[in-house]
PDB file of N, CA and C in Angstrom:
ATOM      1  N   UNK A   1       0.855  -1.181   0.000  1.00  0.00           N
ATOM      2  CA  UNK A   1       0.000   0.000   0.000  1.00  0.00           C
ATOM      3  C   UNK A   1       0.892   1.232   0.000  1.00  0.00           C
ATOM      4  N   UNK A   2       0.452   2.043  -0.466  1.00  0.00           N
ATOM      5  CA  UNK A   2       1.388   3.606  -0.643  1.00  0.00           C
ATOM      6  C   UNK A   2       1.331   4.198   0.751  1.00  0.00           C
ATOM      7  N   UNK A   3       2.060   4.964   0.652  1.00  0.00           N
ATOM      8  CA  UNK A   3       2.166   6.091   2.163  1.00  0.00           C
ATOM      9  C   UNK A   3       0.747   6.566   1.712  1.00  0.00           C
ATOM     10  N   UNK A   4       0.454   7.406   0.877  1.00  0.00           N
ATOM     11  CA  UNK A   4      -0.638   8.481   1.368  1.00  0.00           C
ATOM     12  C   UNK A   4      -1.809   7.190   1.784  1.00  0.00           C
ATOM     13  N   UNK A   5      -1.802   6.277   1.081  1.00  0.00           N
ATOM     14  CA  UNK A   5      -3.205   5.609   1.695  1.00  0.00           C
ATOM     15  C   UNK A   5      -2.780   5.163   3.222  1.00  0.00           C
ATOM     16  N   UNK A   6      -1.944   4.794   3.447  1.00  0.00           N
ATOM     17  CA  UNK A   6      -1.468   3.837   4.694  1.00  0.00           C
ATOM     18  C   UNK A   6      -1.701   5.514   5.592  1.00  0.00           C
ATOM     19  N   UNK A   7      -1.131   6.281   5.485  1.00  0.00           N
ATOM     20  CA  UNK A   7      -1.439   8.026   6.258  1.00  0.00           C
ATOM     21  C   UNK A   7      -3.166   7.856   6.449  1.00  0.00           C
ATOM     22  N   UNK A   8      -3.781   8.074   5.457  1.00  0.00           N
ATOM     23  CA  UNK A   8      -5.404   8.294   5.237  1.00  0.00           C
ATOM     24  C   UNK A   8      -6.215   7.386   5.763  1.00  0.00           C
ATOM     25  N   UNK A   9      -5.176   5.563   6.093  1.00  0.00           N
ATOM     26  CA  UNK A   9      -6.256   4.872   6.047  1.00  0.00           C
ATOM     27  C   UNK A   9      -5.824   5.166   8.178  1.00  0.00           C
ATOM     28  N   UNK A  10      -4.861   5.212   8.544  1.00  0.00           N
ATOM     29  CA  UNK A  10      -4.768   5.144   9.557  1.00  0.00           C
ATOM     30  C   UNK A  10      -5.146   6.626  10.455  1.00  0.00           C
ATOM     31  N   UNK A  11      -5.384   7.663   9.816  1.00  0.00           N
ATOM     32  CA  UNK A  11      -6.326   8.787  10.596  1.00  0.00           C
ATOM     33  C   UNK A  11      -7.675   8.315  10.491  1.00  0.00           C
ATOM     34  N   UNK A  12      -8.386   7.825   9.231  1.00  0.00           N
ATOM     35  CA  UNK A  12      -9.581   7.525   8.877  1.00  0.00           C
ATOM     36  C   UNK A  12      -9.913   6.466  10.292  1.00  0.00           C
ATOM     37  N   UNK A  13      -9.068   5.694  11.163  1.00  0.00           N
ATOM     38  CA  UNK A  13      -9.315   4.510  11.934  1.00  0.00           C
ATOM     39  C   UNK A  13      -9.379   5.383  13.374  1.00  0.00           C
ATOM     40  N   UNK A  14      -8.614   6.454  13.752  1.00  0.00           N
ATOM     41  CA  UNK A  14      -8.511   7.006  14.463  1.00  0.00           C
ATOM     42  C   UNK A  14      -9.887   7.780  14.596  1.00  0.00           C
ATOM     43  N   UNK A  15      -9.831   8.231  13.540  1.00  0.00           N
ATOM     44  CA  UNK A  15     -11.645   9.061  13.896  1.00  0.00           C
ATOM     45  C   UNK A  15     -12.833   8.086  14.003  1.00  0.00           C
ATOM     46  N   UNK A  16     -12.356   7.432  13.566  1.00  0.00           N
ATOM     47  CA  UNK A  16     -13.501   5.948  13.822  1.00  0.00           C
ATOM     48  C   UNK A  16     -13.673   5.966  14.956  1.00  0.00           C
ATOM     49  N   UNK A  17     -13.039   5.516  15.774  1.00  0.00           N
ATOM     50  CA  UNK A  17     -12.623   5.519  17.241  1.00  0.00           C
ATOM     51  C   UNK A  17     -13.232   6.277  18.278  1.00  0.00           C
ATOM     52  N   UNK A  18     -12.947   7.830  17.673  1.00  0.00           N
ATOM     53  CA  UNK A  18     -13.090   9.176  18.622  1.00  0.00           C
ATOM     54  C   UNK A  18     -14.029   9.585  18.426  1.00  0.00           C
ATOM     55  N   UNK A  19     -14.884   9.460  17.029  1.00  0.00           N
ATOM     56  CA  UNK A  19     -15.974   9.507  17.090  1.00  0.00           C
ATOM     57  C   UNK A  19     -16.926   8.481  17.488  1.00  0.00           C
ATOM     58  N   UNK A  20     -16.951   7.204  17.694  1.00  0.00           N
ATOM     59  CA  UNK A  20     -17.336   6.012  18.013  1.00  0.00           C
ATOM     60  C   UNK A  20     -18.576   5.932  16.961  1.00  0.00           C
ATOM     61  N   UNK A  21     -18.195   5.643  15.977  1.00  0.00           N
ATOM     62  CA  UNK A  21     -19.146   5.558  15.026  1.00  0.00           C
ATOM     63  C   UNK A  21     -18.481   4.867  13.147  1.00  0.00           C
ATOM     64  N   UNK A  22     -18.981   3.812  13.283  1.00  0.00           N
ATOM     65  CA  UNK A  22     -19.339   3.302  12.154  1.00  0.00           C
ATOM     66  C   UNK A  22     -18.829   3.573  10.178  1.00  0.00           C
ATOM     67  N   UNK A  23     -19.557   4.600  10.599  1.00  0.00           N
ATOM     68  CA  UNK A  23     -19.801   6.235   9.857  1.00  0.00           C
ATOM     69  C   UNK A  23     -18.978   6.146   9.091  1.00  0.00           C
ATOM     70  N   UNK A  24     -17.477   6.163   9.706  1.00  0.00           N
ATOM     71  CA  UNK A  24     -16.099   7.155   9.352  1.00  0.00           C
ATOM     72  C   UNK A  24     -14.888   5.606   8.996  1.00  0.00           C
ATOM     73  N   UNK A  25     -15.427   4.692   8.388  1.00  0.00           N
ATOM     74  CA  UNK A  25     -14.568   3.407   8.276  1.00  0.00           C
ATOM     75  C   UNK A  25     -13.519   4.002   6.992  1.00  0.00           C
ATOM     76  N   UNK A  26     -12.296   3.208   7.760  1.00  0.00           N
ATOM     77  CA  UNK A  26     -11.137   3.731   6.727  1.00  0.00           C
ATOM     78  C   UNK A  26     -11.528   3.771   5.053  1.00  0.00           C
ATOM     79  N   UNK A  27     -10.843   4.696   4.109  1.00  0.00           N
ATOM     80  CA  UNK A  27     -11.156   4.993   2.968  1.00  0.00           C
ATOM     81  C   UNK A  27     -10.063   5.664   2.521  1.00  0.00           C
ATOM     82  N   UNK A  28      -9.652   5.288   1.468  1.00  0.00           N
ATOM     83  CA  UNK A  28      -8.671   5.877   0.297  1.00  0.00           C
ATOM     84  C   UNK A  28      -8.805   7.097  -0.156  1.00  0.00           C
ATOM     85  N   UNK A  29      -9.980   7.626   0.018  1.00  0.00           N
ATOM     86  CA  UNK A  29     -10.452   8.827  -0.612  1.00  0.00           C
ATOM     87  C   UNK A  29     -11.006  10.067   0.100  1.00  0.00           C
ATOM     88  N   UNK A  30      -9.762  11.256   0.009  1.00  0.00           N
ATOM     89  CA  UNK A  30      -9.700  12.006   1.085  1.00  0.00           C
ATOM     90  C   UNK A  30     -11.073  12.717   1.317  1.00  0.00           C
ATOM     91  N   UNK A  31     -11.937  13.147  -0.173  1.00  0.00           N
ATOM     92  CA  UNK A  31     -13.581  13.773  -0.359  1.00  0.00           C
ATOM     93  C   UNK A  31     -14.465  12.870   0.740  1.00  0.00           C
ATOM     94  N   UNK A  32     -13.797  12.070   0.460  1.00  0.00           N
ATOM     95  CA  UNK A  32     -15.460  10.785   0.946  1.00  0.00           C
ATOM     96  C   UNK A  32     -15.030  10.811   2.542  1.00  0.00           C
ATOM     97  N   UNK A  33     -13.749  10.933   3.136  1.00  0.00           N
ATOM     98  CA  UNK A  33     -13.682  10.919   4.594  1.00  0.00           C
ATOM     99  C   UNK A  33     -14.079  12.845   5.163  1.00  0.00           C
ATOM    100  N   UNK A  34     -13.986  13.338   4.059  1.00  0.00           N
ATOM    101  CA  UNK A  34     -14.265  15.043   4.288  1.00  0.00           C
ATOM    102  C   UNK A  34     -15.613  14.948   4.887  1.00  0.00           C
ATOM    103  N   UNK A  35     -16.466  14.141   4.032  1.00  0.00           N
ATOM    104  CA  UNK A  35     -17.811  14.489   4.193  1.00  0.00           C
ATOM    105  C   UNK A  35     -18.673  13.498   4.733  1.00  0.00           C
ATOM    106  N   UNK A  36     -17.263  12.601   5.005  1.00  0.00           N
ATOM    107  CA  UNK A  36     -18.219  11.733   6.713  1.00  0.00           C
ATOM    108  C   UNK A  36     -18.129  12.307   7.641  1.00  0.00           C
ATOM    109  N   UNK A  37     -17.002  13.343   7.872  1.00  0.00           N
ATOM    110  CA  UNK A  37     -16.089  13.342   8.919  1.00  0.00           C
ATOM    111  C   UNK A  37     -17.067  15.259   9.130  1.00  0.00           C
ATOM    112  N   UNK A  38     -17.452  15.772   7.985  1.00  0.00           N
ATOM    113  CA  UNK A  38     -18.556  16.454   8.369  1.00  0.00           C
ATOM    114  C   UNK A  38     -19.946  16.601   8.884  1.00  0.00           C
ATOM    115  N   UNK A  39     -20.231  15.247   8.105  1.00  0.00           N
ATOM    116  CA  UNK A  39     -21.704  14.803   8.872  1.00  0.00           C
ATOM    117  C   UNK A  39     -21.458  14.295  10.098  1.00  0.00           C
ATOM    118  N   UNK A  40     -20.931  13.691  10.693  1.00  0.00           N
ATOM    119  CA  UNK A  40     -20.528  13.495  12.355  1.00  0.00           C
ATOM    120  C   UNK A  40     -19.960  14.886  12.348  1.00  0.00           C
ATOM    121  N   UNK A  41     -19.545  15.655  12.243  1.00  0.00           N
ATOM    122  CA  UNK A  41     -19.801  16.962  13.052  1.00  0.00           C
ATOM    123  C   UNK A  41     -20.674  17.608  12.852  1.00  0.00           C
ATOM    124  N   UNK A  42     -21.676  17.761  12.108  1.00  0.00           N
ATOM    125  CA  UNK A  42     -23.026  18.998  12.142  1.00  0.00           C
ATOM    126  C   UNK A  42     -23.837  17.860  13.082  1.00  0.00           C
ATOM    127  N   UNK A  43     -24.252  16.421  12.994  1.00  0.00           N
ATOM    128  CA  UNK A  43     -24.393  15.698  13.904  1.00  0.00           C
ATOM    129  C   UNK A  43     -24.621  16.321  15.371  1.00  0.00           C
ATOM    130  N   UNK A  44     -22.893  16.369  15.558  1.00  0.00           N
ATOM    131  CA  UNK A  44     -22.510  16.511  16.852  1.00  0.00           C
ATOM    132  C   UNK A  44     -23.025  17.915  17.241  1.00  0.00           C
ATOM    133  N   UNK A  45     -23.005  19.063  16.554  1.00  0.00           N
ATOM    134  CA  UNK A  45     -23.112  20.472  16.188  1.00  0.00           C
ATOM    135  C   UNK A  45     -24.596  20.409  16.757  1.00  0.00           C
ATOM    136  N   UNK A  46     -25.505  19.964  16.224  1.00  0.00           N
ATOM    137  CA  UNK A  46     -26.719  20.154  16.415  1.00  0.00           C
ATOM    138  C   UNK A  46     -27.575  19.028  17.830  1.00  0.00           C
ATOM    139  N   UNK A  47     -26.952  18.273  18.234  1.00  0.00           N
ATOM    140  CA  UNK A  47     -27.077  17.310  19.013  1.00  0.00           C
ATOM    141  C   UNK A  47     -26.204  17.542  20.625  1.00  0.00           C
ATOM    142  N   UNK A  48     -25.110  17.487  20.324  1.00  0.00           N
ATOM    143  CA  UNK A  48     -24.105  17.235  21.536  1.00  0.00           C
ATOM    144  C   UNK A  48     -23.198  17.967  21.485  1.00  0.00           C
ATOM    145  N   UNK A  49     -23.207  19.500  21.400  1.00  0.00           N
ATOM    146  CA  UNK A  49     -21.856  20.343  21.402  1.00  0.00           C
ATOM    147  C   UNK A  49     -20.301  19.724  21.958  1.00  0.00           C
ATOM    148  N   UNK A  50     -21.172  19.577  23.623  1.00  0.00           N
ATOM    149  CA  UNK A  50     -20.102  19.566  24.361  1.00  0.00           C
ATOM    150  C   UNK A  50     -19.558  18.196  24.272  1.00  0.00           C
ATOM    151  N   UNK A  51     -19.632  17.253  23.506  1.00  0.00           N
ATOM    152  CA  UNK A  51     -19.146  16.149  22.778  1.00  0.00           C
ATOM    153  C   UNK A  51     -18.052  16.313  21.892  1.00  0.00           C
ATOM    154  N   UNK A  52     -18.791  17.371  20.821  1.00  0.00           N
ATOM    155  CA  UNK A  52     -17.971  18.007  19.892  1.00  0.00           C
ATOM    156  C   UNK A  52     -16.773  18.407  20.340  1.00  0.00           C
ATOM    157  N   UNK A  53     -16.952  19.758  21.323  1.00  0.00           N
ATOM    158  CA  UNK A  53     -15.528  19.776  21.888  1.00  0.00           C
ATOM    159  C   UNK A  53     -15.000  19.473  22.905  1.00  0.00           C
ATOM    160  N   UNK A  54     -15.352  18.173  23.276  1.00  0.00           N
ATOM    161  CA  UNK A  54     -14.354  17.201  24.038  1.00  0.00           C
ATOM    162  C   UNK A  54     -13.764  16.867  22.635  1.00  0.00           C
ATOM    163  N   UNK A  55     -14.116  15.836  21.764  1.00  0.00           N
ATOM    164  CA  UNK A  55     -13.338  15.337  20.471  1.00  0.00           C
ATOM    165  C   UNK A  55     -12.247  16.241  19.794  1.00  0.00           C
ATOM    166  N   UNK A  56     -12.645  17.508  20.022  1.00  0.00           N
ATOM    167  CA  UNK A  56     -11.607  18.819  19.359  1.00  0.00           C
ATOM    168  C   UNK A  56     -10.790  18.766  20.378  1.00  0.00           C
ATOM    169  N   UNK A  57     -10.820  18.539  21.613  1.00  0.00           N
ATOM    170  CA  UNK A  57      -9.954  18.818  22.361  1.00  0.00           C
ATOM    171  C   UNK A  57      -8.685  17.742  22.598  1.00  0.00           C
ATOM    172  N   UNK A  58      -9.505  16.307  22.288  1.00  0.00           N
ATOM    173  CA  UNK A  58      -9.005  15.194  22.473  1.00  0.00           C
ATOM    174  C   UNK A  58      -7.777  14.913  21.266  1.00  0.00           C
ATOM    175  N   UNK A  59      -7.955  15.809  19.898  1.00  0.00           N
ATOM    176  CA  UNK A  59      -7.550  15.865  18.737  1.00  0.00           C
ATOM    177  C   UNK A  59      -6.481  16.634  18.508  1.00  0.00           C
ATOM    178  N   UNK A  60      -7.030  17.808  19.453  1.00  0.00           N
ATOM    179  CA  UNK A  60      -5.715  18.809  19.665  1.00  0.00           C
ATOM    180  C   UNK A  60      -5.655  19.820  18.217  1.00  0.00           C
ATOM    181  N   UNK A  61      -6.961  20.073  18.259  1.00  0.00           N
ATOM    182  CA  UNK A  61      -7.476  20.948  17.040  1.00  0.00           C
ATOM    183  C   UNK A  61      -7.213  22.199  17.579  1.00  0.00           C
ATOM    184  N   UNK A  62      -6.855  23.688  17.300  1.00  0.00           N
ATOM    185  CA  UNK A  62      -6.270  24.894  17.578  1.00  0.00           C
ATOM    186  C   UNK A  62      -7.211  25.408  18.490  1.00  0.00           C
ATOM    187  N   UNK A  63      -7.722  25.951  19.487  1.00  0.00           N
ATOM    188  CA  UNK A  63      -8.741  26.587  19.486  1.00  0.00           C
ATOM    189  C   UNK A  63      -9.028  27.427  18.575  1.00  0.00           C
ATOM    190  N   UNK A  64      -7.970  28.716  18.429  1.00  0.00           N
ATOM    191  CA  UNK A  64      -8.628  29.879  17.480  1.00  0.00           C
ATOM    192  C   UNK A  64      -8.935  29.711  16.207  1.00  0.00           C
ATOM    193  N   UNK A  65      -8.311  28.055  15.636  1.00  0.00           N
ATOM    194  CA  UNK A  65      -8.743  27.908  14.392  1.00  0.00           C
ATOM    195  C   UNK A  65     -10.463  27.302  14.328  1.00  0.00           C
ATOM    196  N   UNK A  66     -10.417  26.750  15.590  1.00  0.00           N
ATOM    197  CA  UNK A  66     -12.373  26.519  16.112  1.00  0.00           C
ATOM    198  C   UNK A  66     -12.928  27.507  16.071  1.00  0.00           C
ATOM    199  N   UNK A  67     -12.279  28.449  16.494  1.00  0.00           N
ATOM    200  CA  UNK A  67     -13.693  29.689  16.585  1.00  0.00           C
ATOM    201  C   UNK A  67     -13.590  30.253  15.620  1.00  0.00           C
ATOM    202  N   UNK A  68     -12.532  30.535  14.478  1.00  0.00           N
ATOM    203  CA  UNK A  68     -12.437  31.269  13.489  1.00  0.00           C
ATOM    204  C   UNK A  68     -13.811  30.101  12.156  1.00  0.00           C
ATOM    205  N   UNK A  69     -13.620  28.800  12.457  1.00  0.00           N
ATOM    206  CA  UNK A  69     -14.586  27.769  11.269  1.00  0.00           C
ATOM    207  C   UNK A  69     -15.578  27.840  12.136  1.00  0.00           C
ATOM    208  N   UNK A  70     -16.394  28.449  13.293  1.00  0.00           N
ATOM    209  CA  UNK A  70     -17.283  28.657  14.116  1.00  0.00           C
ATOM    210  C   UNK A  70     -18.261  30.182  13.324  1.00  0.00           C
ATOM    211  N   UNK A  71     -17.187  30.713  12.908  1.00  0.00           N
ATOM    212  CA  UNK A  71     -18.135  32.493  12.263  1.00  0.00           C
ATOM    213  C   UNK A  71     -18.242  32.019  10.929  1.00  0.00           C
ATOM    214  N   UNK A  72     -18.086  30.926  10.478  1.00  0.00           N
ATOM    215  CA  UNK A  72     -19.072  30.335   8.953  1.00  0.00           C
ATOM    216  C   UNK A  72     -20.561  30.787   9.261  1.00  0.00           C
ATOM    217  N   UNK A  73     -21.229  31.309   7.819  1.00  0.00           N
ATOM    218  CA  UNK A  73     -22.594  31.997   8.281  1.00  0.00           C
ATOM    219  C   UNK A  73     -23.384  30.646   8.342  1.00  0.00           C
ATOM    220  N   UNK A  74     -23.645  29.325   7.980  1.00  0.00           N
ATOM    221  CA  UNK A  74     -24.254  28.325   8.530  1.00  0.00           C
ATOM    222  C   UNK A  74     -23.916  27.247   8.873  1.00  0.00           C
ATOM    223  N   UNK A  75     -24.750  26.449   9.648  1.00  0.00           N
ATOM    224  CA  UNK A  75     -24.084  25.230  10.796  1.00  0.00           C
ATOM    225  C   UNK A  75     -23.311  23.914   9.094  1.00  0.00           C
ATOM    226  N   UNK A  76     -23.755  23.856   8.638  1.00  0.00           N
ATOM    227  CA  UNK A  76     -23.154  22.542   7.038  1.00  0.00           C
ATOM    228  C   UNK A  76     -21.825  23.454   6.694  1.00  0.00           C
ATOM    229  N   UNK A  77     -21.577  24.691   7.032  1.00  0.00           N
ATOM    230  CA  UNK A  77     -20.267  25.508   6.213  1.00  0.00           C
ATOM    231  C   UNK A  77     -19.515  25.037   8.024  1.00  0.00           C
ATOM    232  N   UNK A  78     -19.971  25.766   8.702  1.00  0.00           N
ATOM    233  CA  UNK A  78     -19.391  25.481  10.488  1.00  0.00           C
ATOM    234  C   UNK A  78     -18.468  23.568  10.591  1.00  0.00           C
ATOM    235  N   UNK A  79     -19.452  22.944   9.871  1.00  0.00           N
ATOM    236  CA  UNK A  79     -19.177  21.402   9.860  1.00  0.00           C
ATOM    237  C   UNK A  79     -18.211  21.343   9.105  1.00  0.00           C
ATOM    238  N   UNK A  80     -18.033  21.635   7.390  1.00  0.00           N
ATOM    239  CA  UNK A  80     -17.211  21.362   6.880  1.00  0.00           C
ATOM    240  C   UNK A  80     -15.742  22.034   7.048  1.00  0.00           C
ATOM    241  N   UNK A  81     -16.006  22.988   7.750  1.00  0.00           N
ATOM    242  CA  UNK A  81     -14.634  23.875   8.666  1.00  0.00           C
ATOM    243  C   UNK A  81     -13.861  23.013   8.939  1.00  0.00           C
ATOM    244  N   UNK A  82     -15.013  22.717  10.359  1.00  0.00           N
ATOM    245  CA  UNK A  82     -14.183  21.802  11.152  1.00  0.00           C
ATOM    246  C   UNK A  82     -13.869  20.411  10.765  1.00  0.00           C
ATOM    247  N   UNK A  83     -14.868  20.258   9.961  1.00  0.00           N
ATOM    248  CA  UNK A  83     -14.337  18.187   9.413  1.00  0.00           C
ATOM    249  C   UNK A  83     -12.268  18.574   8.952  1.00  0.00           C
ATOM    250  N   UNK A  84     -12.287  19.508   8.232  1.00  0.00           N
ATOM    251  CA  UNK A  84     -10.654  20.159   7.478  1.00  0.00           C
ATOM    252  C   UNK A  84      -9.719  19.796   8.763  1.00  0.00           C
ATOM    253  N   UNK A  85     -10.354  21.270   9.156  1.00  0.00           N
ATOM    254  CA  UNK A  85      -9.298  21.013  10.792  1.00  0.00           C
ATOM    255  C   UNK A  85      -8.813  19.903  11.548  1.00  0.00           C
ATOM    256  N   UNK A  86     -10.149  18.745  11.054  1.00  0.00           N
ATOM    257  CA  UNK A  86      -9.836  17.363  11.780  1.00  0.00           C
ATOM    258  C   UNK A  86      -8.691  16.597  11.323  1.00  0.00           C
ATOM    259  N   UNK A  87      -9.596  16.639  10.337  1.00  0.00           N
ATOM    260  CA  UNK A  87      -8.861  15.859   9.461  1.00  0.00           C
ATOM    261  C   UNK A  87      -7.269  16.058   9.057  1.00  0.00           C
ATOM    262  N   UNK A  88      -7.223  17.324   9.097  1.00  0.00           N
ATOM    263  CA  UNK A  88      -5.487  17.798   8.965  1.00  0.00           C
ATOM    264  C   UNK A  88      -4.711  17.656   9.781  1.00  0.00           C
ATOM    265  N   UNK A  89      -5.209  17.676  11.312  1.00  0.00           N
ATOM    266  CA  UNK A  89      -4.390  17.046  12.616  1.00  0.00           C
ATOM    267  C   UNK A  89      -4.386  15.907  12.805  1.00  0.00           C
ATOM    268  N   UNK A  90      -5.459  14.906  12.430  1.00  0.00           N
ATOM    269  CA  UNK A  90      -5.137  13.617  12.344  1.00  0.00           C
ATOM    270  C   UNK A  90      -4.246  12.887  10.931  1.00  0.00           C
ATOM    271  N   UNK A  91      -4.102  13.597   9.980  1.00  0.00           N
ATOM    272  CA  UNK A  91      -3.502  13.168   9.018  1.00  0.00           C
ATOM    273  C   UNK A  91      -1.646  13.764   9.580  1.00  0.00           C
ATOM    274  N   UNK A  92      -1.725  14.402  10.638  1.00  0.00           N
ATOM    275  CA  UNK A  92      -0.613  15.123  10.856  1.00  0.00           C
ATOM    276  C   UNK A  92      -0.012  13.496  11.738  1.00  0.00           C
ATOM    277  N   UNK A  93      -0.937  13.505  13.112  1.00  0.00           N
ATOM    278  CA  UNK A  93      -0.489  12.585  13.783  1.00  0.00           C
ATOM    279  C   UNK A  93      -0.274  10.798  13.327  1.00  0.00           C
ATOM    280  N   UNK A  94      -1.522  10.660  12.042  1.00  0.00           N
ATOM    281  CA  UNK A  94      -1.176   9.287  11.263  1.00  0.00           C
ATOM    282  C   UNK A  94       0.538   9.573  11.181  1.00  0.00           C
ATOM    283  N   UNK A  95       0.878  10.478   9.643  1.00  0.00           N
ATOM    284  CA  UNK A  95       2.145  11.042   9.281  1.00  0.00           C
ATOM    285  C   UNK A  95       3.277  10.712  10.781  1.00  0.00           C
ATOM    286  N   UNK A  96       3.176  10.991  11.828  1.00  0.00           N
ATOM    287  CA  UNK A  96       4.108  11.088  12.651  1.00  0.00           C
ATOM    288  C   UNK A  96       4.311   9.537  13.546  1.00  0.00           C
ATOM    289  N   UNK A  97       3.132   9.097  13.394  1.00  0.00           N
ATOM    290  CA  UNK A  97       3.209   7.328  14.066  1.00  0.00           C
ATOM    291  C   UNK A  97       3.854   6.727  12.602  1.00  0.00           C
ATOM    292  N   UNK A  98       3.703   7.016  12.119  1.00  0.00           N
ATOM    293  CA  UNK A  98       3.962   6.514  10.672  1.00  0.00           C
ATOM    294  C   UNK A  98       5.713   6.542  10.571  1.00  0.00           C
ATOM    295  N   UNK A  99       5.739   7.715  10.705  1.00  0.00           N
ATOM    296  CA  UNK A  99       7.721   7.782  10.771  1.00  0.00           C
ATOM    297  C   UNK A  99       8.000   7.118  11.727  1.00  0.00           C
ATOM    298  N   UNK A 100       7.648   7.300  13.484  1.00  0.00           N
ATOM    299  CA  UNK A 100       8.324   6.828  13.922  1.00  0.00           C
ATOM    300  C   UNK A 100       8.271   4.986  14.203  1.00  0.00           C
ATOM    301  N   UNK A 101       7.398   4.588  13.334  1.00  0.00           N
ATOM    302  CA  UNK A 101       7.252   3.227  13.723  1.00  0.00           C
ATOM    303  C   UNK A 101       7.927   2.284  12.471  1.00  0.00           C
ATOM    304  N   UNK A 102       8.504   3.466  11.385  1.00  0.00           N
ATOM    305  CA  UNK A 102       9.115   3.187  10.492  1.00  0.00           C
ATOM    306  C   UNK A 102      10.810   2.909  11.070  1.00  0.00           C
ATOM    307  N   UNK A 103      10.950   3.559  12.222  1.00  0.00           N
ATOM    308  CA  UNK A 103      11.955   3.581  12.705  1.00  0.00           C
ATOM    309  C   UNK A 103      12.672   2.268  13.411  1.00  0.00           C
TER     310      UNK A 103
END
């Protein structure tokens, strides 16, 4: 398997996890985990905030980059903010288990 999938498939497993849901099963294809990984957050958005950011917190997502994808003028633009944000710190931390277990 290539790095970028082995990167993608192993954040994709991680949000599986943190989100505890089904939903978000590993995938090759960065669109299709964008817009799982958004619908479990407008989900969460409209349901369980303070869920939401336990998971942001647990992820180690910026704050100010939360509140800055927070002033999107609606909650589906607010979601797909934050699905990015997720997704870019977990593709950060796949990337970094990845080196060092290469080691």
């Amino acid at each position: 398997m290539e790095y970028a999938a082995v990167i993608l498939s192993g954040a994709a497993q991680q949000l599986q996890k943190l989100f505890q849901t089904d939903e978000l099963q590993p995938t090759h294809n960065l669109q299709e985990l964008q817009q799982r990984v958004a619908k479990a957050v407008l989900y969460l958005l409209q349901t369980d905030l303070s869920r939401l950011l336990n998971i942001l917190y647990r992820i180690d997502v910026e704050e100010q980059q939360v509140k800055q994808a927070m002033l999107a003028p609606s909650e589906p633009e607010v979601a797909e903010r934050i699905a990015r944000l997720i997704i870019k710190r977990e593709l950060q931390k796949a990337q970094t288990r990845f080196i060092y277990r290469a080691n």
